[in-house]
Protein backbone atom coordinates (compact mmCIF):
# COMPACT_ATOMS: atom_id res chain seq x y z
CA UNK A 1 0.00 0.00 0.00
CA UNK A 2 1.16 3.31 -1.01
CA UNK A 3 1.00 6.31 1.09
CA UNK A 4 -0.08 9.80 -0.16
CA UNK A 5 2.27 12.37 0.81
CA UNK A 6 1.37 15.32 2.69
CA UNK A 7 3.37 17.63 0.73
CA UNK A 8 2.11 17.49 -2.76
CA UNK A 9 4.71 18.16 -5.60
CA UNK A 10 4.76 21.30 -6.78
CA UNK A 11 8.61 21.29 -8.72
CA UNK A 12 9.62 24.20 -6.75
CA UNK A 13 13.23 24.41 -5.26
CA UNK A 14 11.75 23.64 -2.16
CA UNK A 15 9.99 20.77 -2.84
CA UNK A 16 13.33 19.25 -3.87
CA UNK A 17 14.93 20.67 0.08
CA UNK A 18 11.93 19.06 1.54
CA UNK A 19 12.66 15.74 -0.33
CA UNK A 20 16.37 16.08 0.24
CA UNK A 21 16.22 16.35 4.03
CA UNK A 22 13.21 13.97 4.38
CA UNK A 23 14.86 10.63 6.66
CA UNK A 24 14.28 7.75 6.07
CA UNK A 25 14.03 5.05 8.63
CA UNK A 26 17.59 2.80 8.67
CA UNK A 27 16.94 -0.85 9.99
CA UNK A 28 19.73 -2.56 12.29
CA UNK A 29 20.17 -5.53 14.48
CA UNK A 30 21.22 -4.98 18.01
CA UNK A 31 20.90 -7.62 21.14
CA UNK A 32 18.82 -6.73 23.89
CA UNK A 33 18.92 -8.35 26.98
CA UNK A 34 21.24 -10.92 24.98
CA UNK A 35 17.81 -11.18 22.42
CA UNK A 36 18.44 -10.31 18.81
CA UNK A 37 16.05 -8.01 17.13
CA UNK A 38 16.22 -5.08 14.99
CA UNK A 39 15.33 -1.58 15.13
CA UNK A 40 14.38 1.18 12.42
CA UNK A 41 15.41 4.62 13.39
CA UNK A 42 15.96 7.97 11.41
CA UNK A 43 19.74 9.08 10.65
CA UNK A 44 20.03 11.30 13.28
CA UNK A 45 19.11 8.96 15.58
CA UNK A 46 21.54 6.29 14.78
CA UNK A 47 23.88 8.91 14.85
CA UNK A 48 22.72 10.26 18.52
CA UNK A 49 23.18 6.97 20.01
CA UNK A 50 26.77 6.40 18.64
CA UNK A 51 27.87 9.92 20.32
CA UNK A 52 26.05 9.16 23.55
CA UNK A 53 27.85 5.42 23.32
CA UNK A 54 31.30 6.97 22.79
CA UNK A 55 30.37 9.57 25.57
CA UNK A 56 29.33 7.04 27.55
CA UNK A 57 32.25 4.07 26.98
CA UNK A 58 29.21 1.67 25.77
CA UNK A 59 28.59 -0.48 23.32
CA UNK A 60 25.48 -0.27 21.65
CA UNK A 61 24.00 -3.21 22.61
CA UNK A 62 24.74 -1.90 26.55
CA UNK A 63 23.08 1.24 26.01
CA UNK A 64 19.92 0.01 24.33
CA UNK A 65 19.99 -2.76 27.23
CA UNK A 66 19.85 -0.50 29.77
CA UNK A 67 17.26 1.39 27.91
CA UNK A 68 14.99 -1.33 27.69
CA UNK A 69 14.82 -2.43 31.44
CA UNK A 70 14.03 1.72 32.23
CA UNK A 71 11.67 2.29 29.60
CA UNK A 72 8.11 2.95 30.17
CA UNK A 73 7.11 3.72 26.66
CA UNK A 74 5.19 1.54 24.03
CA UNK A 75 8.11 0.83 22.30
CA UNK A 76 11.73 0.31 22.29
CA UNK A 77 12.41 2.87 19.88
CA UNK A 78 10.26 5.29 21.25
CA UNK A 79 12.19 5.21 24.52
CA UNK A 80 14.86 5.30 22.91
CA UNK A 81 13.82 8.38 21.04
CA UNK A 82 13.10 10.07 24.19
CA UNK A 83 16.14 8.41 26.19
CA UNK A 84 17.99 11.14 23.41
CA UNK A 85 15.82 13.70 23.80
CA UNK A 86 16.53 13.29 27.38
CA UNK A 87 20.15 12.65 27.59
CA UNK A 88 20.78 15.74 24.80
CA UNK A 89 18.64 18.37 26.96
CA UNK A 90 19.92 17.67 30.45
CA UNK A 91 23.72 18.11 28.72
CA UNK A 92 22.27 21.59 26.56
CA UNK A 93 23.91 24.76 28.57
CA UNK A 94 22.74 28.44 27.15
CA UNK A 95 26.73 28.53 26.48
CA UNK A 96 26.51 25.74 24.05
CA UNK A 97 23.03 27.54 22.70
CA UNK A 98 25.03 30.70 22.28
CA UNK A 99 28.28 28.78 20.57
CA UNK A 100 25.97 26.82 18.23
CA UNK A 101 24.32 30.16 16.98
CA UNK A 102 20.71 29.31 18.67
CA UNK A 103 18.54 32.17 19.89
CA UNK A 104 19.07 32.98 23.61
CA UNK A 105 15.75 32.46 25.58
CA UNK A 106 14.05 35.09 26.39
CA UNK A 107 13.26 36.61 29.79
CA UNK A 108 9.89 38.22 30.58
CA UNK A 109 10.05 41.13 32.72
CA UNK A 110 7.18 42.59 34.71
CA UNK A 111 5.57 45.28 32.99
């Protein structure tokens, strides 16, 4: 079954971005628990969890592990998802914001 995309072509320039940046899920094996299954993740993911690994002195397998006997999601890879999310915000400083060109956060002041 095909799926209808929400972003109908139109042949503009950034149509062709949209398409270019779109991920698409990569499927791998890892072992879980000393289980084999596999996984399907975007890019960036895949990518996230080999920094945090390195970070972290893990294997893959030990990371996802570990995930798996904390999670409280519906999935595996939607803990892990969030593990990233996680693991990526509590390690975000407004240094880091400011070095990697992000906006500052704003402060509200009392009128």
């Amino acid at each position: 079954m095909r799926r209808e995309s929400a972003h109908p072509s139109s042949g503009h320039a950034a149509d062709a971005e949209l398409s270019r940046s779109a991920s698409t899920l990569i499927n791998r094996n890892v072992t879980v628990a000393g289980r084999r299954t596999s996984m399907r993740l975007e890019p960036a993911m895949w990518d996230a969890l080999q920094q945090l690994c390195r970070r972290e002195a893990k294997t893959l397998n030990e990371l996802v592990t570990e995930i798996d006997y904390q999670r409280s999601e519906s999935s595996l890879t939607a803990a892990i998802r969030v593990y990233l999310l996680r693991y990526f915000c509590a390690a975000a400083t407004d240094e880091g914001h400011r070095l990697a060109g992000h906006g500052m956060p704003k402060r509200h002041f009392p009128v």
